[in-house]
PDB file of N, CA and C in Angstrom:
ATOM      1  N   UNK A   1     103.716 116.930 103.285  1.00  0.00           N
ATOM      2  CA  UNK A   1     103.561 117.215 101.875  1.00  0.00           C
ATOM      3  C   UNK A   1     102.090 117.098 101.548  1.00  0.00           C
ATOM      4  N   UNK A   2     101.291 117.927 100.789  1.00  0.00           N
ATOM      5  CA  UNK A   2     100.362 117.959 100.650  1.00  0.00           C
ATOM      6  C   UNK A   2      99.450 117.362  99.042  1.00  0.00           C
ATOM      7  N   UNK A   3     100.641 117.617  98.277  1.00  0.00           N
ATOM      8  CA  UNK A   3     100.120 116.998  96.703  1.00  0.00           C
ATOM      9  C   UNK A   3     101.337 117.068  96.001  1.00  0.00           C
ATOM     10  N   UNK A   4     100.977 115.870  94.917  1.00  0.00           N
ATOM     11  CA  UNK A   4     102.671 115.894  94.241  1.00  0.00           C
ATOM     12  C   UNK A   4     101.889 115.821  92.909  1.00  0.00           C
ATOM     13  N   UNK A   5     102.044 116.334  91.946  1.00  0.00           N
ATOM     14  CA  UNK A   5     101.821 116.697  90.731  1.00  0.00           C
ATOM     15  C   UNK A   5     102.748 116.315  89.520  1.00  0.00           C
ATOM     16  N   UNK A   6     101.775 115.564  88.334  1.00  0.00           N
ATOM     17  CA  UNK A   6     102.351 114.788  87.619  1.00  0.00           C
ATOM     18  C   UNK A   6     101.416 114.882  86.381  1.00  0.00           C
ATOM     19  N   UNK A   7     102.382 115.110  85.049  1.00  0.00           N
ATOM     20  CA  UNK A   7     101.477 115.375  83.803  1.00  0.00           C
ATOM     21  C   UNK A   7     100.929 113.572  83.434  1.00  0.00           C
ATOM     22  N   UNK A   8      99.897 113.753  83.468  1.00  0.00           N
ATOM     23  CA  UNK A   8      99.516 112.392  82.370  1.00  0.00           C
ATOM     24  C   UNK A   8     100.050 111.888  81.286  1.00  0.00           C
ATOM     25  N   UNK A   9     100.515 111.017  81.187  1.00  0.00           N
ATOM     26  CA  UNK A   9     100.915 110.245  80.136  1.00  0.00           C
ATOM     27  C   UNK A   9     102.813 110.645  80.468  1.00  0.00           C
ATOM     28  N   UNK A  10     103.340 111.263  81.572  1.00  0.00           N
ATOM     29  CA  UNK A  10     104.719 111.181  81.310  1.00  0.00           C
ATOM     30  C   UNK A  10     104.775 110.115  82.387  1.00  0.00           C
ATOM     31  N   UNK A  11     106.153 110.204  82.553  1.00  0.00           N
ATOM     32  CA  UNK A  11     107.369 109.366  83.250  1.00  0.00           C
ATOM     33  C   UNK A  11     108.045 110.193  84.080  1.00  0.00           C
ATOM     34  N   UNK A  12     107.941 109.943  85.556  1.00  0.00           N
ATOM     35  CA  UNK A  12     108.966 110.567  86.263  1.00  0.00           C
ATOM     36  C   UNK A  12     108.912 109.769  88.054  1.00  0.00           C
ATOM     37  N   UNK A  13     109.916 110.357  88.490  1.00  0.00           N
ATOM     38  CA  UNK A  13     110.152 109.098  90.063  1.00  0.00           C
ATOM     39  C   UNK A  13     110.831 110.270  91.058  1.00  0.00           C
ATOM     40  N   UNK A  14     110.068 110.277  92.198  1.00  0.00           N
ATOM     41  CA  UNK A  14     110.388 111.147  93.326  1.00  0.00           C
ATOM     42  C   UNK A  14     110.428 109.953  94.859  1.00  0.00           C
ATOM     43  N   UNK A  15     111.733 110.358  95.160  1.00  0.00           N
ATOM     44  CA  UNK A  15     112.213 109.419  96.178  1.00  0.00           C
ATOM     45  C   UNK A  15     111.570 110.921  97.516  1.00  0.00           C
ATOM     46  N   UNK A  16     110.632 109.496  98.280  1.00  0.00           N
ATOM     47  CA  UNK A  16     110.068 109.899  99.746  1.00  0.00           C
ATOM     48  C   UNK A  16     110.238 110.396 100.549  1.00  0.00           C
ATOM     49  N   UNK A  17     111.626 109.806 100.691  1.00  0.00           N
ATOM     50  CA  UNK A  17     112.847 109.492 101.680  1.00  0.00           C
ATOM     51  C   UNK A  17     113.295 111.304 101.834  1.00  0.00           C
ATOM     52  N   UNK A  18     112.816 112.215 101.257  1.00  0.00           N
ATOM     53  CA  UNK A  18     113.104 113.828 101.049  1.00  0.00           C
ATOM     54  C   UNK A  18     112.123 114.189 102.072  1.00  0.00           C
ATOM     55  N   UNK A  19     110.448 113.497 101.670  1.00  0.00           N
ATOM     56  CA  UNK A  19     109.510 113.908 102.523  1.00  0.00           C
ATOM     57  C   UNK A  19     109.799 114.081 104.256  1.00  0.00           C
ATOM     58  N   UNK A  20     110.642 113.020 104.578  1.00  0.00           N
ATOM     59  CA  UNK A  20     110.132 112.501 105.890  1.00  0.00           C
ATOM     60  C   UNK A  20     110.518 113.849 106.469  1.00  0.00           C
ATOM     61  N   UNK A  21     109.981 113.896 108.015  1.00  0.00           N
ATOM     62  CA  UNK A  21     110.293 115.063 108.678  1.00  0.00           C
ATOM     63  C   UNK A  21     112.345 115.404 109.303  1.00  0.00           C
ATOM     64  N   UNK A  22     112.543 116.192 109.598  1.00  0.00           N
ATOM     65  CA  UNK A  22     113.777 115.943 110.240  1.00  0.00           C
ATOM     66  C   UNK A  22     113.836 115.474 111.549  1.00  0.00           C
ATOM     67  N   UNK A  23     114.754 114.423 112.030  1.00  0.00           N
ATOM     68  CA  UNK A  23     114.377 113.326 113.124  1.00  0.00           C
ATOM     69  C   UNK A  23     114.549 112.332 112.992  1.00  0.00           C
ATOM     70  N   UNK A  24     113.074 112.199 112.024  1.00  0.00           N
ATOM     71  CA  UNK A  24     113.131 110.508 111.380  1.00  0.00           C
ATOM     72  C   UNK A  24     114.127 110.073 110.802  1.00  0.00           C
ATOM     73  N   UNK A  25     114.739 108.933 111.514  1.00  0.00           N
ATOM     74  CA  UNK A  25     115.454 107.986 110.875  1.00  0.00           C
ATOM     75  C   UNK A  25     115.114 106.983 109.621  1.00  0.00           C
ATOM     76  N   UNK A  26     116.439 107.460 108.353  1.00  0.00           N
ATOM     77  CA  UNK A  26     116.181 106.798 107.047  1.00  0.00           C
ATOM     78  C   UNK A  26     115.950 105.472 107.115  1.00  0.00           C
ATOM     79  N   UNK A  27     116.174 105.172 105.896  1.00  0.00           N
ATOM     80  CA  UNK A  27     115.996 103.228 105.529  1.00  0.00           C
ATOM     81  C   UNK A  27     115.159 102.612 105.887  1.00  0.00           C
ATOM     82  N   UNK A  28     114.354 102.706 106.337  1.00  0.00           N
ATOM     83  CA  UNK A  28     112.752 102.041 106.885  1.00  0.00           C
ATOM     84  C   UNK A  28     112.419 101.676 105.577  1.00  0.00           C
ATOM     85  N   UNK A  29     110.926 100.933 105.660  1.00  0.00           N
ATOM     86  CA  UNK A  29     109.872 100.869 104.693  1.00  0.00           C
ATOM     87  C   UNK A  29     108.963 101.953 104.865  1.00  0.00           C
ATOM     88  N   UNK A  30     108.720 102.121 103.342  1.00  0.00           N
ATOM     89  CA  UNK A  30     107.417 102.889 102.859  1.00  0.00           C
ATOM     90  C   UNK A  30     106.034 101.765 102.323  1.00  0.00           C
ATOM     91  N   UNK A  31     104.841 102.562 102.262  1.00  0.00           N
ATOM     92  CA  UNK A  31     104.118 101.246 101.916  1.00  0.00           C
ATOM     93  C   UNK A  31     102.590 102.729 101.574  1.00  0.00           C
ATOM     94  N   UNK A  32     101.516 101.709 101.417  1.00  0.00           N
ATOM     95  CA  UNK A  32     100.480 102.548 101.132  1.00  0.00           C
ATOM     96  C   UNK A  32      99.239 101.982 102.217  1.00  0.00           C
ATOM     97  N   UNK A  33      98.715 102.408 102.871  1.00  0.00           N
ATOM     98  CA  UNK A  33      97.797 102.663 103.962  1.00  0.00           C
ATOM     99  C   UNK A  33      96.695 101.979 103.105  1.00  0.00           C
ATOM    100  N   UNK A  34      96.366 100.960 103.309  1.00  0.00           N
ATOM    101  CA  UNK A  34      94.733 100.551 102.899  1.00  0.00           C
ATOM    102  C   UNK A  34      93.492 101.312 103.190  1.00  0.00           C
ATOM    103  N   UNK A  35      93.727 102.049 104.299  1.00  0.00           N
ATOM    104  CA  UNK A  35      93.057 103.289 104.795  1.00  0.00           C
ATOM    105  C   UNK A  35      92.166 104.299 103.859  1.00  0.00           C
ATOM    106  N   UNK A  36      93.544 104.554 102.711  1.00  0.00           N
ATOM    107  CA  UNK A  36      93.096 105.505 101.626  1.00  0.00           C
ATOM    108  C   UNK A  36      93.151 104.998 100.744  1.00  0.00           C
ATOM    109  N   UNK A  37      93.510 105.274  99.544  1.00  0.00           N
ATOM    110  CA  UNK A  37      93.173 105.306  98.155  1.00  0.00           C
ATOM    111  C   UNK A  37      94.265 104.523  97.668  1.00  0.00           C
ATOM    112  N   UNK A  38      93.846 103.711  96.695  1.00  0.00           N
ATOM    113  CA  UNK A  38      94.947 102.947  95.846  1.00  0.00           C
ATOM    114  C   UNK A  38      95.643 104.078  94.974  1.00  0.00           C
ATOM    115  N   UNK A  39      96.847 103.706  94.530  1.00  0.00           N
ATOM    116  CA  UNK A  39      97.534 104.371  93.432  1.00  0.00           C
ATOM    117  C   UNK A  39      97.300 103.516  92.081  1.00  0.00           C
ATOM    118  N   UNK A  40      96.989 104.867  91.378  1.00  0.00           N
ATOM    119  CA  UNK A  40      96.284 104.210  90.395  1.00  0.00           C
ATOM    120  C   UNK A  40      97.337 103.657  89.170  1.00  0.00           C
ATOM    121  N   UNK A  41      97.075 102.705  88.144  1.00  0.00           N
ATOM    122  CA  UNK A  41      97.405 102.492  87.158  1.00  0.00           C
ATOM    123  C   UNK A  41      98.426 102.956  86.764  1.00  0.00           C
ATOM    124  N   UNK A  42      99.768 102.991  86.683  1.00  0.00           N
ATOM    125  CA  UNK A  42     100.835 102.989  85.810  1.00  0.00           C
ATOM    126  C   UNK A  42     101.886 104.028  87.046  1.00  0.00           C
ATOM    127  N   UNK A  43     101.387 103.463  88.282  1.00  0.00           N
ATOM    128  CA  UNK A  43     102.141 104.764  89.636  1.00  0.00           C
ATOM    129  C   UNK A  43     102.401 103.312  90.498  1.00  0.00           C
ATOM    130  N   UNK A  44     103.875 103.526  90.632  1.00  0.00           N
ATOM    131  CA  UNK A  44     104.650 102.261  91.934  1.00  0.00           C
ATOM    132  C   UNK A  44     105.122 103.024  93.146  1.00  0.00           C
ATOM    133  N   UNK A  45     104.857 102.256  94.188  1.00  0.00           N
ATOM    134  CA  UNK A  45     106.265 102.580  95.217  1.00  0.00           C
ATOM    135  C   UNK A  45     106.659 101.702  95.462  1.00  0.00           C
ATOM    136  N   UNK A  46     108.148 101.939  95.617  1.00  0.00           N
ATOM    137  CA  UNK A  46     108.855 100.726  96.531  1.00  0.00           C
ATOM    138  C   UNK A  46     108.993 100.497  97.724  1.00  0.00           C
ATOM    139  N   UNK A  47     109.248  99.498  98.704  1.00  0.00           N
ATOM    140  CA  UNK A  47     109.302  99.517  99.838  1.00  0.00           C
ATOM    141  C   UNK A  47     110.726 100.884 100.310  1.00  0.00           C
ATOM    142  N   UNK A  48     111.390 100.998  99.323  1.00  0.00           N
ATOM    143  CA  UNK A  48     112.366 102.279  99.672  1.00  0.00           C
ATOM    144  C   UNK A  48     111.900 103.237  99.175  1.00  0.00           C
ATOM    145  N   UNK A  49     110.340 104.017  99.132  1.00  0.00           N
ATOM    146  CA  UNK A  49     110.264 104.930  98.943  1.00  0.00           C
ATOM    147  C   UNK A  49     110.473 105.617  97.323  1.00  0.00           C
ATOM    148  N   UNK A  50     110.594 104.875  96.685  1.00  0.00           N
ATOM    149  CA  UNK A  50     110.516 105.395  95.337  1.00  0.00           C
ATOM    150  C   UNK A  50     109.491 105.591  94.175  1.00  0.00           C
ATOM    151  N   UNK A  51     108.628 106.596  94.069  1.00  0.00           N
ATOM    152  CA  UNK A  51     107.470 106.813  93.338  1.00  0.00           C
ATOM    153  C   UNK A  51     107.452 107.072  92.175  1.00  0.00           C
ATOM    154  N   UNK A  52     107.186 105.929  91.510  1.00  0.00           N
ATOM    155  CA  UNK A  52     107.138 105.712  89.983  1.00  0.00           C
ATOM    156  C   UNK A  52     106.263 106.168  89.211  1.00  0.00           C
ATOM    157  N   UNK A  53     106.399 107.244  88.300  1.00  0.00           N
ATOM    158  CA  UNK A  53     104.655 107.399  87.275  1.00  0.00           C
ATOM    159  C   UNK A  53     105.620 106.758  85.816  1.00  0.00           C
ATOM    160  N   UNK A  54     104.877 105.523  85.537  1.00  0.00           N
ATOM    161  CA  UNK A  54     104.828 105.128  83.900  1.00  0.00           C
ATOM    162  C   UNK A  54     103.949 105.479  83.392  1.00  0.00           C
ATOM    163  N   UNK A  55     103.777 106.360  82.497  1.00  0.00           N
ATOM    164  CA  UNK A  55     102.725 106.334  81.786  1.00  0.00           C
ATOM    165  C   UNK A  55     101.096 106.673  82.413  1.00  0.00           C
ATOM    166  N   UNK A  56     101.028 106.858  83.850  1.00  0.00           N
ATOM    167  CA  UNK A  56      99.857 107.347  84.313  1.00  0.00           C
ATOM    168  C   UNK A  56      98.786 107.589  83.669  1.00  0.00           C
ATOM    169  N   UNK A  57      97.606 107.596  83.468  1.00  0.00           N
ATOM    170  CA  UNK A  57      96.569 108.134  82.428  1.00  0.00           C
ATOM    171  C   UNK A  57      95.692 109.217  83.340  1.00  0.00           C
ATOM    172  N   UNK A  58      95.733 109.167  84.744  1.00  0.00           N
ATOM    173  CA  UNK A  58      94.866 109.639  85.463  1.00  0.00           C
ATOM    174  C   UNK A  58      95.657 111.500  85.846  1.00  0.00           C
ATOM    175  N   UNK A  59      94.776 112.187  86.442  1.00  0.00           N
ATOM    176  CA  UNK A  59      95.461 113.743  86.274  1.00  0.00           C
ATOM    177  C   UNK A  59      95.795 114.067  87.514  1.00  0.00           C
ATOM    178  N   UNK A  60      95.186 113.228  88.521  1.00  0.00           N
ATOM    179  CA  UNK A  60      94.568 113.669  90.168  1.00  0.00           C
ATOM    180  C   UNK A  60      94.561 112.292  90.948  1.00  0.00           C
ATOM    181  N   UNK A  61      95.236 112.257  91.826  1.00  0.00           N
ATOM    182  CA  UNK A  61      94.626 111.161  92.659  1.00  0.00           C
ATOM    183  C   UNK A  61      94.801 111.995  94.407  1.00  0.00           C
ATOM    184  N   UNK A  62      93.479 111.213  94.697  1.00  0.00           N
ATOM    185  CA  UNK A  62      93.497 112.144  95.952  1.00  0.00           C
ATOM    186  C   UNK A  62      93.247 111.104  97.128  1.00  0.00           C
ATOM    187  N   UNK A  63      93.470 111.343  98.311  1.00  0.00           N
ATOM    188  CA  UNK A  63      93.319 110.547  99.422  1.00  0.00           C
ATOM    189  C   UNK A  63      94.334 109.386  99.513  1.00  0.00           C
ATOM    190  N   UNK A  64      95.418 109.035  98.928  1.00  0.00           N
ATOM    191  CA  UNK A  64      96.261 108.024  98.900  1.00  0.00           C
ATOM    192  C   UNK A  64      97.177 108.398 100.306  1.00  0.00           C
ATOM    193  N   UNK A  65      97.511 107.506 101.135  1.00  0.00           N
ATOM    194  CA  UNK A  65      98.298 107.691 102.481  1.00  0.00           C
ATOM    195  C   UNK A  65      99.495 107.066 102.416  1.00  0.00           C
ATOM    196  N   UNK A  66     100.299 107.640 102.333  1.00  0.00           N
ATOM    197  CA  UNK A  66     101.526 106.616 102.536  1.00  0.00           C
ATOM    198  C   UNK A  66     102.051 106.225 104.218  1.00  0.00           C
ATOM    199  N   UNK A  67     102.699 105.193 103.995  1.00  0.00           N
ATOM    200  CA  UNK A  67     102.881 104.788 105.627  1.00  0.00           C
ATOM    201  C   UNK A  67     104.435 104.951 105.402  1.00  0.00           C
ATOM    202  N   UNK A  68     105.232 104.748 106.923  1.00  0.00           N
ATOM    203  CA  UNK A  68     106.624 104.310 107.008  1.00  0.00           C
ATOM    204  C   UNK A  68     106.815 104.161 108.081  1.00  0.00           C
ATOM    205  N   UNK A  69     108.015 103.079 108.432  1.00  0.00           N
ATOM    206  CA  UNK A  69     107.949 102.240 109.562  1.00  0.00           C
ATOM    207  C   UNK A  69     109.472 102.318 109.692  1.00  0.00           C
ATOM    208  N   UNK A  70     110.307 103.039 110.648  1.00  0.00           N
ATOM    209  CA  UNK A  70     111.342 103.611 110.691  1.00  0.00           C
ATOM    210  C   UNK A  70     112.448 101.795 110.933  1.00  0.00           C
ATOM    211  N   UNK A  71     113.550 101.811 110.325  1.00  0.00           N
ATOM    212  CA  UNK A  71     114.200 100.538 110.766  1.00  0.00           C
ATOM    213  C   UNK A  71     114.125 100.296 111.834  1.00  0.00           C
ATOM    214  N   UNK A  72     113.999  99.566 112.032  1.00  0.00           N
ATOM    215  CA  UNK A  72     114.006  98.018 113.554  1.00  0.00           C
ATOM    216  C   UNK A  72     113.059  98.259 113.569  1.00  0.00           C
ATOM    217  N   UNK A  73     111.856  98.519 113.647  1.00  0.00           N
ATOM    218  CA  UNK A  73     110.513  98.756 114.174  1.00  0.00           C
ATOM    219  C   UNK A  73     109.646  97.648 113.975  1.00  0.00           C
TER     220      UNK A  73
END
């Protein structure tokens, strides 16, 4: 996936768990790569993959990495 797009100032939540490739085995953790970019201000994930925008103020965030670590691993 290359960019996920989100109006400023709304509310909305896209589960990960869609992203992964076919193969990968579900239920793992998701997490964010210190590597890249924080998620900014009013944007969550959960360790299950669930991406939260509250209220966001920002239009763009770029370079953020997400990780995942398939169960038992």
């Amino acid at each position: 996936m290359g960019a996920l797009y989100f109006s400023a100032g709304s509310t909305a939540t896209l589960d990960l768990a869609g992203t992964l490739p076919a193969g990968v085995a579900r239920g793992g953790v998701f997490g964010i790569s210190p590597s890249g970019a924080a998620l900014p201000s009013g944007v969550t994930l959960s360790p299950a993959g669930i991406l939260s925008v509250a209220n966001a103020s920002v239009g763009a965030v770029v370079g953020v990495v997400f990780t995942y670590a398939e169960p038992g691993s």
